[in-house]
Protein backbone atom coordinates (compact mmCIF):
# COMPACT_ATOMS: atom_id res chain seq x y z
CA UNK A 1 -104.26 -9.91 -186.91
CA UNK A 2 -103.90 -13.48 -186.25
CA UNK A 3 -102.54 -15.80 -183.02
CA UNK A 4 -99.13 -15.05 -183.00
CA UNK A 5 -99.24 -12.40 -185.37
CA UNK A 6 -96.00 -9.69 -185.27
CA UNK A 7 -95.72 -10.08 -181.64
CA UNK A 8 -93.25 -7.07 -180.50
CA UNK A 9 -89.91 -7.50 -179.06
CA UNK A 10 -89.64 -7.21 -175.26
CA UNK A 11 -85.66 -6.22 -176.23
CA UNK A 12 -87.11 -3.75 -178.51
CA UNK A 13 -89.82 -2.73 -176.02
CA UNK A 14 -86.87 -2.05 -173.04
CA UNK A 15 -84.37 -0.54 -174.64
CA UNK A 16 -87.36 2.21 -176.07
CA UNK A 17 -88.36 2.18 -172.49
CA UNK A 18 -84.79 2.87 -171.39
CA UNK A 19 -84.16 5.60 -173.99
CA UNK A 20 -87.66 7.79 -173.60
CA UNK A 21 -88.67 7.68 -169.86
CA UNK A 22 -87.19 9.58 -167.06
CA UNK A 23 -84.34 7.07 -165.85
CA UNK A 24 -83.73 9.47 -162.67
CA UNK A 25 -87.02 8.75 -161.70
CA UNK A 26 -86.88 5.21 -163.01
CA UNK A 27 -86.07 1.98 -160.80
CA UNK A 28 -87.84 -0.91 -162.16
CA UNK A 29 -89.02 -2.48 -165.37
CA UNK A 30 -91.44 -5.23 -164.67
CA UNK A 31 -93.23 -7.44 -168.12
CA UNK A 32 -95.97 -9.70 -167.93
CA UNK A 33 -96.30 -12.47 -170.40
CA UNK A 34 -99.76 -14.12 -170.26
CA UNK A 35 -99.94 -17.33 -172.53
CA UNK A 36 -102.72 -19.55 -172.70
CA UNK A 37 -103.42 -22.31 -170.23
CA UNK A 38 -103.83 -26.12 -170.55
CA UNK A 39 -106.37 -25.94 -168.03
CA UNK A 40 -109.16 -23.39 -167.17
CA UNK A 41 -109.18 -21.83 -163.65
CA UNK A 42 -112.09 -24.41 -162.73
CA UNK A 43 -110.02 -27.00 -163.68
CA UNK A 44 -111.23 -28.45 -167.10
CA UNK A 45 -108.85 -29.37 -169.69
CA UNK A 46 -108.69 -26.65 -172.81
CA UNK A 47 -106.98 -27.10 -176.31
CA UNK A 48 -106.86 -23.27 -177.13
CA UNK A 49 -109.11 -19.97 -177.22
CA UNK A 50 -110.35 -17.57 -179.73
CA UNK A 51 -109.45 -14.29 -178.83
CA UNK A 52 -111.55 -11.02 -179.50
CA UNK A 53 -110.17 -7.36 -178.32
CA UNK A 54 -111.20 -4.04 -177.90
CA UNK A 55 -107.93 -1.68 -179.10
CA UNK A 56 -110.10 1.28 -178.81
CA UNK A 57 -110.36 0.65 -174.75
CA UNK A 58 -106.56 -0.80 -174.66
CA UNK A 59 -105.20 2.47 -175.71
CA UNK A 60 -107.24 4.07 -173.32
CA UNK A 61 -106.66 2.04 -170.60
CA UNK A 62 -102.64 2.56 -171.51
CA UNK A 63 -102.97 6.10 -171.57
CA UNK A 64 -104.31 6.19 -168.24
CA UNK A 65 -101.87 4.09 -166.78
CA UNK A 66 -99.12 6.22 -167.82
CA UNK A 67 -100.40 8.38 -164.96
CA UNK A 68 -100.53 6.45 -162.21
CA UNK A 69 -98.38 7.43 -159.23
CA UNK A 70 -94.73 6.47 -159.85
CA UNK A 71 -94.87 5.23 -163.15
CA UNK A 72 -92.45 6.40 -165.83
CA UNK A 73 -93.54 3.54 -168.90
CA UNK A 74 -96.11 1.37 -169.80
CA UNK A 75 -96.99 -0.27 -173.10
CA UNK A 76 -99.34 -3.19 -174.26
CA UNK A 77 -99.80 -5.40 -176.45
CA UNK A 78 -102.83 -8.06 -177.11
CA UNK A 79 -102.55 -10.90 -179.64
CA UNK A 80 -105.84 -12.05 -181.43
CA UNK A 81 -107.92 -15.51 -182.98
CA UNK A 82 -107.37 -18.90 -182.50
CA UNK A 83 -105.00 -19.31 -179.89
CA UNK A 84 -103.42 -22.76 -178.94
CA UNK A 85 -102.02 -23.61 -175.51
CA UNK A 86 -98.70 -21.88 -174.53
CA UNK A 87 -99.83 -19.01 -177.31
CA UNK A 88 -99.03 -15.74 -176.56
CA UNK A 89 -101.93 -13.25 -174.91
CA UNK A 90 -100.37 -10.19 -173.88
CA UNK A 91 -97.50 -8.86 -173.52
CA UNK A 92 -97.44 -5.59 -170.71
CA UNK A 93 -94.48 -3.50 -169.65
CA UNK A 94 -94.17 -1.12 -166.98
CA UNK A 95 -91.44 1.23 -165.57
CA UNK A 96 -91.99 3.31 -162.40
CA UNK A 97 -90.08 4.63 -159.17
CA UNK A 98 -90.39 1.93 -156.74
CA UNK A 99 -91.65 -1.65 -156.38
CA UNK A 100 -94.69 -0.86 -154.71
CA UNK A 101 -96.03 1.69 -157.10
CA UNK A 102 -95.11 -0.69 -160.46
CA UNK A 103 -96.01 -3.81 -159.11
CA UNK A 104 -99.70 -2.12 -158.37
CA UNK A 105 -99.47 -0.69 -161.71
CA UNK A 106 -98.93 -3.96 -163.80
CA UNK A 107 -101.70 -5.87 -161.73
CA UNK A 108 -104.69 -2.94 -162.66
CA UNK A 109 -103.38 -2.54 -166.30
CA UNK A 110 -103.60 -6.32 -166.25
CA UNK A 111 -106.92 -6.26 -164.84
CA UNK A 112 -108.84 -4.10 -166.92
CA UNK A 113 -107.46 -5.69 -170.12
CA UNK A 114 -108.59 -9.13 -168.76
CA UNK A 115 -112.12 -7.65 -168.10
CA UNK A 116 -112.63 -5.20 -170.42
CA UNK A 117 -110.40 -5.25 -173.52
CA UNK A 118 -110.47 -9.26 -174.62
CA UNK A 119 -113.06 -11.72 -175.07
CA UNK A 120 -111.81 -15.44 -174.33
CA UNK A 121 -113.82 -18.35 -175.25
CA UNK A 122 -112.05 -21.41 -174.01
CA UNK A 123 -112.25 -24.87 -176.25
CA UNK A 124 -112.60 -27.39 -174.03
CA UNK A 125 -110.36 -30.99 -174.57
């Protein structure tokens, strides 16, 4: 895979959503978009990233979500390689009961994909 390689359809990824969870259960749909930065969280200017990932441990780390309390949907995806600013990182959906529940849900999925699924290494300007 490369950056921006067949990046999925969030329309694509929603309707599924819609069609194979438990709607009755269902009443929220939250997606993260992560794109690269201009600027590091320190501050310093950066041109792009290379981008390493672990698929093994995303799959897992999907799979586990799935049972967190409340959620009805999740699904990730992680791009990879030379990244430029405003690239595409990850793309993360969630469905679940309430607000509470999915909102917690999308912030831990988006943790443990941050820390252990990819690898940035920032270019620096």
């Amino acid at each position: 895979m490369g950056p921006l390689a067949r990046r999925p359809s969030l329309d694509e990824w929603l309707a599924e959503a819609k069609r194979s969870c438990d709607l009755s259960a269902t009443g929220m749909f939250l997606v993260h978009n992560g794109v690269v930065r201009g600027t590091s969280r320190s501050g310093e200017i950066v041109s792009g990233m290379d981008l390493s990932v672990d698929r093994k441990r995303l799959d897992e780390i999907v799979e586990s979500a799935r049972m967190m309390e409340g959620v009805t949907y999740v699904r990730a995806w992680v791009n990879e390689g030379a990244l430029q600013v405003g690239d595409d990182i990850m793309y993360v959906v969630v469905a679940g009961d309430i607000r509470e529940h999915v909102f917690e849900a999308l912030q831990a999925i988006v943790r443990m994909i941050k820390s252990q699924v990819v690898r940035e290494v920032e270019h620096r300007a």
